[in-house]
PDB file of N, CA and C in Angstrom:
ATOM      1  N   UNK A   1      -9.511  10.272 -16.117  1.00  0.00           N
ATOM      2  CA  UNK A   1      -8.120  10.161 -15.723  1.00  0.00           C
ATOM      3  C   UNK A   1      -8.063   9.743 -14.246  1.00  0.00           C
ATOM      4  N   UNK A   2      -7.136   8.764 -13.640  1.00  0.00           N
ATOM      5  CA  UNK A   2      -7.598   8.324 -12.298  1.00  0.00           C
ATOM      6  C   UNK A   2      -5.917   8.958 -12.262  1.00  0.00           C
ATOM      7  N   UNK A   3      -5.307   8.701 -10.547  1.00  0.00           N
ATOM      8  CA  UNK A   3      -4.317   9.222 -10.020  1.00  0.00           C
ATOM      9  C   UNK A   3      -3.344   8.379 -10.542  1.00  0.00           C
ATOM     10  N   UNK A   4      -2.946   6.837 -11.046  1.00  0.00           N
ATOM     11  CA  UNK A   4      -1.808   6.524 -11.849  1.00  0.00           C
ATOM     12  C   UNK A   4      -1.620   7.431 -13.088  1.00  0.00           C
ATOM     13  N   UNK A   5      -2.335   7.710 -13.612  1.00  0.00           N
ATOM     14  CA  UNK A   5      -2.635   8.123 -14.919  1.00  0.00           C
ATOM     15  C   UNK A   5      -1.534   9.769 -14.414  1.00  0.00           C
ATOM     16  N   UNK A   6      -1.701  10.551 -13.131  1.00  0.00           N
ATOM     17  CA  UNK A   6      -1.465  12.065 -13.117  1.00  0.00           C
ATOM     18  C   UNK A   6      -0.372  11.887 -12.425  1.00  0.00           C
ATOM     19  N   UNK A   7       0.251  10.551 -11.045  1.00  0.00           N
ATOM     20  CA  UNK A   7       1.365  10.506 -10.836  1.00  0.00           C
ATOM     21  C   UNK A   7       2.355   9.709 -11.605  1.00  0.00           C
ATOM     22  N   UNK A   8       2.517   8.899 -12.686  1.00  0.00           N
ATOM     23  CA  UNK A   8       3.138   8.539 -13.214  1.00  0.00           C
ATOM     24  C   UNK A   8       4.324   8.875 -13.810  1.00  0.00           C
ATOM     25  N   UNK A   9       3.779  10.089 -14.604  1.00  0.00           N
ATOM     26  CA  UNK A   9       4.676  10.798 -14.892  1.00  0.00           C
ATOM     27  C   UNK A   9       5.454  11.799 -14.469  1.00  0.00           C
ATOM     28  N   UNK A  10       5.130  12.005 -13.564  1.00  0.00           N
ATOM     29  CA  UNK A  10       6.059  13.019 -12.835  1.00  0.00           C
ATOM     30  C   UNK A  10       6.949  11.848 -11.771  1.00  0.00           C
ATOM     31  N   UNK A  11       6.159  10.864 -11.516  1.00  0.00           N
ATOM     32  CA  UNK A  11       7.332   9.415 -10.756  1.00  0.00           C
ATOM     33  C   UNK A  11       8.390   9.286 -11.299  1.00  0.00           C
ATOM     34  N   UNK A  12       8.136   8.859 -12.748  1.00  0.00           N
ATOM     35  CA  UNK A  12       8.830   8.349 -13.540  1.00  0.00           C
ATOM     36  C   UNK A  12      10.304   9.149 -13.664  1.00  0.00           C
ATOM     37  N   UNK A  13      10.234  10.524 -13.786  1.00  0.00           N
ATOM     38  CA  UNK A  13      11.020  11.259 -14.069  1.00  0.00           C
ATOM     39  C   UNK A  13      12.146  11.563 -12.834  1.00  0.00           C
ATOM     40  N   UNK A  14      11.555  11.342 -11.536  1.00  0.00           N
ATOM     41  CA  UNK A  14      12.418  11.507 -10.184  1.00  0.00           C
ATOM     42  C   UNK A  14      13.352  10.154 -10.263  1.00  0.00           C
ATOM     43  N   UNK A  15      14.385  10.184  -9.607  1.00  0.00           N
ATOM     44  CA  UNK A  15      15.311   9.166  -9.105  1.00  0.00           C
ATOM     45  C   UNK A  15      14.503   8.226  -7.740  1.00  0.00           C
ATOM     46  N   UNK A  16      15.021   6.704  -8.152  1.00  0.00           N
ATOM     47  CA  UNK A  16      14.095   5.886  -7.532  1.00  0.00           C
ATOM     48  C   UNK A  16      13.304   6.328  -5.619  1.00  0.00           C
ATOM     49  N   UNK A  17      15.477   6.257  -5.455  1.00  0.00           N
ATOM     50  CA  UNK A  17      14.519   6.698  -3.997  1.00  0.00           C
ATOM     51  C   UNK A  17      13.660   8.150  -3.896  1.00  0.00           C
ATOM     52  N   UNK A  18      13.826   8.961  -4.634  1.00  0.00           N
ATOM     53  CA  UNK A  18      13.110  10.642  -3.938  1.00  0.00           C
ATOM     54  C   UNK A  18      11.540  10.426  -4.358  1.00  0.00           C
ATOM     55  N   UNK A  19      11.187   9.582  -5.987  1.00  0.00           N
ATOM     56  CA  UNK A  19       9.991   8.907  -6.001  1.00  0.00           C
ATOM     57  C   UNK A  19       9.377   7.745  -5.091  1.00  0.00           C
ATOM     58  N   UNK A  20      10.007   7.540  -4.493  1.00  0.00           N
ATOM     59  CA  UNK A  20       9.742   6.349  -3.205  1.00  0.00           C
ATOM     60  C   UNK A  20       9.392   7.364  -2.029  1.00  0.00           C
ATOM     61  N   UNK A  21      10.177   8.128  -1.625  1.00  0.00           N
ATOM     62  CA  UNK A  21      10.159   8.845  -0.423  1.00  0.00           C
ATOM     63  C   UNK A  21       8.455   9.387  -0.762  1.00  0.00           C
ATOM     64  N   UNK A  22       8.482  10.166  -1.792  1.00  0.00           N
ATOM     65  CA  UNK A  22       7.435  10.946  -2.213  1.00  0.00           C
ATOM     66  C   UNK A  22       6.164  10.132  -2.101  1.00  0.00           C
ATOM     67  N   UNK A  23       6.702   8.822  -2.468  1.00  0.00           N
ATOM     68  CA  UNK A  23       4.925   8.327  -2.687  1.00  0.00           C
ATOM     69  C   UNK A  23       4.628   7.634  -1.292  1.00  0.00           C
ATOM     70  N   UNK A  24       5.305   7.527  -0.212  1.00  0.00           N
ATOM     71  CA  UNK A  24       5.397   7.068   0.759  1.00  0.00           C
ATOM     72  C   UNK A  24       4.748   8.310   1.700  1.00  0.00           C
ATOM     73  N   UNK A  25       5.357   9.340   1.433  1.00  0.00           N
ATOM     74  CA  UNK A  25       4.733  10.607   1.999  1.00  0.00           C
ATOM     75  C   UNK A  25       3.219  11.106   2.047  1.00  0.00           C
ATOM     76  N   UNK A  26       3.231  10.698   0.739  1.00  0.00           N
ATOM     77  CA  UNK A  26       1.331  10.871  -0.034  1.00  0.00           C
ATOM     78  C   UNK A  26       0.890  10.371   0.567  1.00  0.00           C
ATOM     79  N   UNK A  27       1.229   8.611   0.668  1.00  0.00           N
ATOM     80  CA  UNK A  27       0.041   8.118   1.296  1.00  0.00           C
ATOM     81  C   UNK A  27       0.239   8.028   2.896  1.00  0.00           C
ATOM     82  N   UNK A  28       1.428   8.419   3.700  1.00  0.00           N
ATOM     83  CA  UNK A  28       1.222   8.376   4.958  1.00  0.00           C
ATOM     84  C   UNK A  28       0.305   9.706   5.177  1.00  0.00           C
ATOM     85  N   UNK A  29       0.144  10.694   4.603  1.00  0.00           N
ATOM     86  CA  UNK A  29      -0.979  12.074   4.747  1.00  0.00           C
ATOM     87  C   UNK A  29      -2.069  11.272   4.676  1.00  0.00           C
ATOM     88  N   UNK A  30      -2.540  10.700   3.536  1.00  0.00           N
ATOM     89  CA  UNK A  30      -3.791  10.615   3.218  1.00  0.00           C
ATOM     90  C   UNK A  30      -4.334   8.934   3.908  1.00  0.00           C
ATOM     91  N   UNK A  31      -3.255   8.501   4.752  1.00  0.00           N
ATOM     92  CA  UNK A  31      -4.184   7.773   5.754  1.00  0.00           C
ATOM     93  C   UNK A  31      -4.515   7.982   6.707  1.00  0.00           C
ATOM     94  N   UNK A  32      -5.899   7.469   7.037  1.00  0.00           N
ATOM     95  CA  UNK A  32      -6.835   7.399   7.888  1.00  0.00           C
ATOM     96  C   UNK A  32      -7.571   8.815   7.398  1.00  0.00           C
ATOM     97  N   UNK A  33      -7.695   9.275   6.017  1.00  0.00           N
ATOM     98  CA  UNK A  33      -8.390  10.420   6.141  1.00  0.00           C
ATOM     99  C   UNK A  33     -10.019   9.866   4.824  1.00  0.00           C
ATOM    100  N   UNK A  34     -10.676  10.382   4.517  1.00  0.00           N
ATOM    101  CA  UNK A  34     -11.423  10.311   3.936  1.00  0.00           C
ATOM    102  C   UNK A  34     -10.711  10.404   2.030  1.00  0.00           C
ATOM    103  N   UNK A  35      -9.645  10.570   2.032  1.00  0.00           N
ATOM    104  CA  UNK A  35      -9.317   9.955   0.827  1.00  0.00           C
ATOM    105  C   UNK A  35      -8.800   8.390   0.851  1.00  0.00           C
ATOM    106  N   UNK A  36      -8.355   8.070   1.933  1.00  0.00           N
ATOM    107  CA  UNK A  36      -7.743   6.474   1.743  1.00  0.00           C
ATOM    108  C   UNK A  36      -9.195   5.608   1.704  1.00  0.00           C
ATOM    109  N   UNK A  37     -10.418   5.944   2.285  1.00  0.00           N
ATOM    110  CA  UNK A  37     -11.284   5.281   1.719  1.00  0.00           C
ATOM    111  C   UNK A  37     -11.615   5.409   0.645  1.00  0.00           C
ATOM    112  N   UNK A  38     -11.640   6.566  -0.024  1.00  0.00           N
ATOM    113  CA  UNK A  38     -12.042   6.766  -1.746  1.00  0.00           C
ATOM    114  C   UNK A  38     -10.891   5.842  -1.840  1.00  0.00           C
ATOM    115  N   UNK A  39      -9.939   5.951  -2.046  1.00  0.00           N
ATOM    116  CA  UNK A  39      -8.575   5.068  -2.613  1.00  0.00           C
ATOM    117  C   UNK A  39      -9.405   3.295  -2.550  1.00  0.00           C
ATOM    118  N   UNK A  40      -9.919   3.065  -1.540  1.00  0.00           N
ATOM    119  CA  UNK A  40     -10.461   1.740  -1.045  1.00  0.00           C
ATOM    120  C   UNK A  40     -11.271   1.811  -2.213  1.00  0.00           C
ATOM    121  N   UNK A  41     -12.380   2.140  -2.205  1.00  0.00           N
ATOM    122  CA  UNK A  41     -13.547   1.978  -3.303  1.00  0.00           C
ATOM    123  C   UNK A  41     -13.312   1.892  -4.227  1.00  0.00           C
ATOM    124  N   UNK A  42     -12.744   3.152  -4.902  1.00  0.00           N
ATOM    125  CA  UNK A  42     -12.199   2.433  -6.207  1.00  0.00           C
ATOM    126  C   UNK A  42     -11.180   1.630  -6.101  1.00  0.00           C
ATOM    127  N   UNK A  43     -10.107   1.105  -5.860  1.00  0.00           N
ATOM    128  CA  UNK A  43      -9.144   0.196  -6.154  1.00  0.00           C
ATOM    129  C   UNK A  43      -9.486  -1.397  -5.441  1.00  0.00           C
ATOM    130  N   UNK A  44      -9.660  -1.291  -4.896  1.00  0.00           N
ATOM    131  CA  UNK A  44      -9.523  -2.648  -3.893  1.00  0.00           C
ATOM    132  C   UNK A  44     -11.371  -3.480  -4.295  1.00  0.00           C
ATOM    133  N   UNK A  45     -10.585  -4.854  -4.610  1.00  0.00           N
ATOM    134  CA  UNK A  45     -11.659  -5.926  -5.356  1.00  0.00           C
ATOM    135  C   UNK A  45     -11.756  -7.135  -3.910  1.00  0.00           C
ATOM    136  N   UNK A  46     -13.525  -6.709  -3.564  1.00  0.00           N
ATOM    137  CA  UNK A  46     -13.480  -7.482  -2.478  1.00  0.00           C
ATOM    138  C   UNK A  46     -14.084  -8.703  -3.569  1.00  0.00           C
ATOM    139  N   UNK A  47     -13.862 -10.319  -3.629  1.00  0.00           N
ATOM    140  CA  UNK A  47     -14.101 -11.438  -4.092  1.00  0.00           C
ATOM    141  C   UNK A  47     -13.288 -12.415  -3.505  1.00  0.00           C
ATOM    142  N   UNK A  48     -14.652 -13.396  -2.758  1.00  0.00           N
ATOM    143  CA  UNK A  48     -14.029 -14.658  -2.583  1.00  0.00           C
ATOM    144  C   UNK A  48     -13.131 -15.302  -3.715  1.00  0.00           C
ATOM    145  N   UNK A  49     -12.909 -15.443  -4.991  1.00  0.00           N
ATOM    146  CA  UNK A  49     -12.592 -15.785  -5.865  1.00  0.00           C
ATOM    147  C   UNK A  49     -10.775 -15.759  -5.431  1.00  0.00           C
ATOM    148  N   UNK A  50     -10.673 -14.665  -4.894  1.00  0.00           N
ATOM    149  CA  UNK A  50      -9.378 -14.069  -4.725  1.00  0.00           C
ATOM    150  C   UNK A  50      -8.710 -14.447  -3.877  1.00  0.00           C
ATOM    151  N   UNK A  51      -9.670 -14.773  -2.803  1.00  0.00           N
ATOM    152  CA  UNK A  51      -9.396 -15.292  -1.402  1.00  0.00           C
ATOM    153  C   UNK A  51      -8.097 -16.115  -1.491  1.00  0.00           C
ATOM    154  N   UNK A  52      -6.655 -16.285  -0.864  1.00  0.00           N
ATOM    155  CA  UNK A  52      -6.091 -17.101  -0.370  1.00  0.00           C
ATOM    156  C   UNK A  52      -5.531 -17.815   0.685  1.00  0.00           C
ATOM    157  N   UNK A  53      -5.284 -19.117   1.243  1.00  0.00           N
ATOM    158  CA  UNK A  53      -5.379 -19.289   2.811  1.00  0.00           C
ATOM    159  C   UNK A  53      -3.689 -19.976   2.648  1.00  0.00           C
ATOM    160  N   UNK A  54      -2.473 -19.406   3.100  1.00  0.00           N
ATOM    161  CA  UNK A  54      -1.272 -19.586   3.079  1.00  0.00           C
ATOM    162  C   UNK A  54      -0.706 -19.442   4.094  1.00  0.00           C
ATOM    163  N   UNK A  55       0.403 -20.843   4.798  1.00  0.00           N
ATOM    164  CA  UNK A  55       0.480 -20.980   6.025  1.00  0.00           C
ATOM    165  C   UNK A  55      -0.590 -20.692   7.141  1.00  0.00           C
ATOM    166  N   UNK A  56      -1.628 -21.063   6.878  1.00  0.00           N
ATOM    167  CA  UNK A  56      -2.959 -20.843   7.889  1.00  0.00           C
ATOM    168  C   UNK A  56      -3.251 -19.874   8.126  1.00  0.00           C
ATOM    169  N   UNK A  57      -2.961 -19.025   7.612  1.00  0.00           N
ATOM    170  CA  UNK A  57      -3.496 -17.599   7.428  1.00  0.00           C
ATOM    171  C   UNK A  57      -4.515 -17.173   6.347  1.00  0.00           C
ATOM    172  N   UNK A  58      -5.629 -16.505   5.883  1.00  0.00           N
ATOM    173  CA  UNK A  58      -6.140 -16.177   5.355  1.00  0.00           C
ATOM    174  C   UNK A  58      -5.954 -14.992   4.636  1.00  0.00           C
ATOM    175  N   UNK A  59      -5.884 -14.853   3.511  1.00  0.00           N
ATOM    176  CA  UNK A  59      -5.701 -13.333   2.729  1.00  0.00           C
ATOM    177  C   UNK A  59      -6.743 -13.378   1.420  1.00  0.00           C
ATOM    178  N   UNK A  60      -7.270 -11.885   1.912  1.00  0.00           N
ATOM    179  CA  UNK A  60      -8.055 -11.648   0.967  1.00  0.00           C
ATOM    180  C   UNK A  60      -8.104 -11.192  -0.392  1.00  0.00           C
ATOM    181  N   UNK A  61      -6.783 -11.228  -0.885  1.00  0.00           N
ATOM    182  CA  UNK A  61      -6.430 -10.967  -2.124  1.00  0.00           C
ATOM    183  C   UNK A  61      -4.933 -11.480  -2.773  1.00  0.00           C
ATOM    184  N   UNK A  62      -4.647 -12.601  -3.296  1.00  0.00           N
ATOM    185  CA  UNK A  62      -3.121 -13.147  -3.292  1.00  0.00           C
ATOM    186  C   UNK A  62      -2.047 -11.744  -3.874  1.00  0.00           C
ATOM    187  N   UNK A  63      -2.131 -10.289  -4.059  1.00  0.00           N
ATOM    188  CA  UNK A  63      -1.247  -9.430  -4.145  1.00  0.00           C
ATOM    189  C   UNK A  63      -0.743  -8.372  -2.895  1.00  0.00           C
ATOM    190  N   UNK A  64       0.285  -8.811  -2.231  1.00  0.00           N
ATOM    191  CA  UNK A  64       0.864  -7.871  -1.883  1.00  0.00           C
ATOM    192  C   UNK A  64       2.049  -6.897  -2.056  1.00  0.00           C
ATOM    193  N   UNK A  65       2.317  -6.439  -0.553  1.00  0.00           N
ATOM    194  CA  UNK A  65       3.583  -5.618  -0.853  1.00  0.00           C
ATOM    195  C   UNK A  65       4.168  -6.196  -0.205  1.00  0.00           C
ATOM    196  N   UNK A  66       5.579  -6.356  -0.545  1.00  0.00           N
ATOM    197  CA  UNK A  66       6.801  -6.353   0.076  1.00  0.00           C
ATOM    198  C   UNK A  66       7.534  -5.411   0.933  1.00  0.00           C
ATOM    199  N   UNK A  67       8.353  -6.013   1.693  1.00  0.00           N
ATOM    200  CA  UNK A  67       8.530  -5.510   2.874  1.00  0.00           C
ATOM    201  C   UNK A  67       9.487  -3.768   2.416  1.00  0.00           C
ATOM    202  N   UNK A  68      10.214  -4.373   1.344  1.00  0.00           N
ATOM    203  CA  UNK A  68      11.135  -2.946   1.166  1.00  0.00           C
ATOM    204  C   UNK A  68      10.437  -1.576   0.682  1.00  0.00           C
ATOM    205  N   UNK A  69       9.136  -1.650   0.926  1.00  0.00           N
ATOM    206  CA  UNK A  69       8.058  -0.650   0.564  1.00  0.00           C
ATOM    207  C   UNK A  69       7.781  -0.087   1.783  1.00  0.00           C
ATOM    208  N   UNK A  70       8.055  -0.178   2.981  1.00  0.00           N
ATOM    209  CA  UNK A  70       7.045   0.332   4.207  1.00  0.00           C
ATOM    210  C   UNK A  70       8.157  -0.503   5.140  1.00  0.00           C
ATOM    211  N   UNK A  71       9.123   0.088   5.126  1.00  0.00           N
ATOM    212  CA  UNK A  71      10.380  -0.118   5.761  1.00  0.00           C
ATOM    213  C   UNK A  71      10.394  -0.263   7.505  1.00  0.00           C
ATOM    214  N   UNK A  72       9.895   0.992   7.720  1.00  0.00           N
ATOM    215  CA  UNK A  72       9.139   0.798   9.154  1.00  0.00           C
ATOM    216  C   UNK A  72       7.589   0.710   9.550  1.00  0.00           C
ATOM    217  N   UNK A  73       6.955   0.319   8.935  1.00  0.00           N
ATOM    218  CA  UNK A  73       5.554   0.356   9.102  1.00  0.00           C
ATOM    219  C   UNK A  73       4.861   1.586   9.359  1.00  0.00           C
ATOM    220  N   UNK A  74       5.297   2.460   8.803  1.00  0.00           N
ATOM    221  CA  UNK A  74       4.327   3.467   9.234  1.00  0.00           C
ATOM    222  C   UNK A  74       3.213   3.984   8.003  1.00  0.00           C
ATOM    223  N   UNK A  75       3.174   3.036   7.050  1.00  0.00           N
ATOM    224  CA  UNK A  75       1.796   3.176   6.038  1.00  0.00           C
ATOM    225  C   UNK A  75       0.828   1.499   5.642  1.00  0.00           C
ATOM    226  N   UNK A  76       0.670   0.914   6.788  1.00  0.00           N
ATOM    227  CA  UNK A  76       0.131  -0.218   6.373  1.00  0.00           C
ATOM    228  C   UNK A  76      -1.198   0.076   5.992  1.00  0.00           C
ATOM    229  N   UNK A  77      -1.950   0.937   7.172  1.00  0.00           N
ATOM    230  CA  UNK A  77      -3.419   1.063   6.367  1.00  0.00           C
ATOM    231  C   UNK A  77      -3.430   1.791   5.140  1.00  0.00           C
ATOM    232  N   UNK A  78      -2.895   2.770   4.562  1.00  0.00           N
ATOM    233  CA  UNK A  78      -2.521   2.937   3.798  1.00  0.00           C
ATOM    234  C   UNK A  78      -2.442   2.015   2.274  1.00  0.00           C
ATOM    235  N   UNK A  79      -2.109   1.495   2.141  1.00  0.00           N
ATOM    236  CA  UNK A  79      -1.578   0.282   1.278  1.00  0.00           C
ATOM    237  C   UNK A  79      -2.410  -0.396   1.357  1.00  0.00           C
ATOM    238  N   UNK A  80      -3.261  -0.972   2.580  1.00  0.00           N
ATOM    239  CA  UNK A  80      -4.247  -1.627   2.473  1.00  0.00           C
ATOM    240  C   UNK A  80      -4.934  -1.144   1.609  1.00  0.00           C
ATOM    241  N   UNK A  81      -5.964   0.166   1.997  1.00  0.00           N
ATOM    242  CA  UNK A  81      -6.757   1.030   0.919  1.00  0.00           C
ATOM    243  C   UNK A  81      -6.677   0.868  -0.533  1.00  0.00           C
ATOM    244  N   UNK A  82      -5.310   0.800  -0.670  1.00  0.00           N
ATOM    245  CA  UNK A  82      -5.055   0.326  -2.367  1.00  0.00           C
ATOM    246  C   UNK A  82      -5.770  -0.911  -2.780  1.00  0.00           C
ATOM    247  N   UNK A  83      -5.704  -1.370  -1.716  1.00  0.00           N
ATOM    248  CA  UNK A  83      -6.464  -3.346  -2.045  1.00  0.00           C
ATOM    249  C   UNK A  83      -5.313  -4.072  -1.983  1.00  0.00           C
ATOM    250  N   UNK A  84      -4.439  -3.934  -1.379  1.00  0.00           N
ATOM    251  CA  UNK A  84      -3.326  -5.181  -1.029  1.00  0.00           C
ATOM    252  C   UNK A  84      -3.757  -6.003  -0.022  1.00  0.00           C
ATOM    253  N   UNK A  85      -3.799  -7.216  -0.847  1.00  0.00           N
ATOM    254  CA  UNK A  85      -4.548  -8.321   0.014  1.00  0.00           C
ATOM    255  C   UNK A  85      -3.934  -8.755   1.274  1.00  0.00           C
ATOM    256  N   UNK A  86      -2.166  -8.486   1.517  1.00  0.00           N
ATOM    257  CA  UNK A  86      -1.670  -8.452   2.715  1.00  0.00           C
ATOM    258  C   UNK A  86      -0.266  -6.941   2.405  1.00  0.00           C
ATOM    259  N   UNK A  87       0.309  -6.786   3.669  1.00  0.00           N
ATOM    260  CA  UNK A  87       1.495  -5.481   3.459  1.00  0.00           C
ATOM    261  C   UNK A  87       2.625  -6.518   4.850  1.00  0.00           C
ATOM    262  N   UNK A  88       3.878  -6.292   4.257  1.00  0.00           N
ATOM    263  CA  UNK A  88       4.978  -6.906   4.780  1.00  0.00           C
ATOM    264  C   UNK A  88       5.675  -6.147   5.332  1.00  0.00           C
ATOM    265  N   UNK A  89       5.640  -5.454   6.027  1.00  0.00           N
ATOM    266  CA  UNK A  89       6.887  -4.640   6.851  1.00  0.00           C
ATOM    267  C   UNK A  89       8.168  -4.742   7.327  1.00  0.00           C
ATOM    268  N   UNK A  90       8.489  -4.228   7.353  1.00  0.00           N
ATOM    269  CA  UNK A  90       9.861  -4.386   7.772  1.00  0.00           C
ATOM    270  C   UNK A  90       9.934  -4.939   9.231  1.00  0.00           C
ATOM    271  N   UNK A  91      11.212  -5.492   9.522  1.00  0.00           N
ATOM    272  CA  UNK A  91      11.701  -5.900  10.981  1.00  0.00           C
ATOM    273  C   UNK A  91      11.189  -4.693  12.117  1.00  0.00           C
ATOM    274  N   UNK A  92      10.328  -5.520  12.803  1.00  0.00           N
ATOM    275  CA  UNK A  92       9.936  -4.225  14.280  1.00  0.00           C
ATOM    276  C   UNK A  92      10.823  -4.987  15.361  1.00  0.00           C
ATOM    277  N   UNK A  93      11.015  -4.434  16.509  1.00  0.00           N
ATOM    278  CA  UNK A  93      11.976  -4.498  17.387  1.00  0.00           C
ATOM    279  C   UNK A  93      11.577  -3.267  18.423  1.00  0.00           C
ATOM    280  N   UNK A  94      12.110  -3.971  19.759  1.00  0.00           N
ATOM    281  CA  UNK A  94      11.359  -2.862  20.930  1.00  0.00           C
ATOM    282  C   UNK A  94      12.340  -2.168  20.848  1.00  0.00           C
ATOM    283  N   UNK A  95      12.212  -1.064  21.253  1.00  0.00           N
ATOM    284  CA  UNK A  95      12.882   0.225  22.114  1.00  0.00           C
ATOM    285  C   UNK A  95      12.954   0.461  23.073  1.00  0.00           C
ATOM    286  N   UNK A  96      13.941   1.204  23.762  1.00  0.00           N
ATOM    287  CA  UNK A  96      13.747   1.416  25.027  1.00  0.00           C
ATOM    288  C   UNK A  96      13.712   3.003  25.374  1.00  0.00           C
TER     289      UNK A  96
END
């Protein structure tokens, strides 16, 4: 049984955003810790095969995320770990 298999169903059953919030939560904990690399190993397929080079950029896997996933950037490595070949964030902007 891997972790889609044990969060699924309990996702499924929450309302979109509180399952969004939630899974956003998970993985902002579990990055940079010694589970987002397990997350890496198993999920994420390193192959040139996959490789794509768009607007002169290089990406190592043509699947990402979209920006309305990681609203303010605060889970990119995160998401990476999954094997998203790039992560889109939302609008950054300075502060003062």
């Amino acid at each position: 049984m891997n972790a889609y298999d044990l969060l699924k169903p309990v996702l499924f059953r929450l309302p979109p955003e509180t399952a969004h919030g939630l899974t956003h939560k998970l993985l902002e904990v579990t990055q940079g810790t010694p589970v987002a690399a397990s997350l890496r190993s198993r999920y994420a397929v390193d192959s040139s095969r996959l490789s794509v080079n768009a607007f002169g950029l290089e990406f190592s896997d043509p699947v990402g995320v979209a920006a309305g996933f990681d609203k303010n950037a605060e889970i990119p490595r995160a998401l990476a770990s999954l094997g998203f070949g790039h992560v889109e964030i939302g609008g950054v902007t300075a502060e003062r």
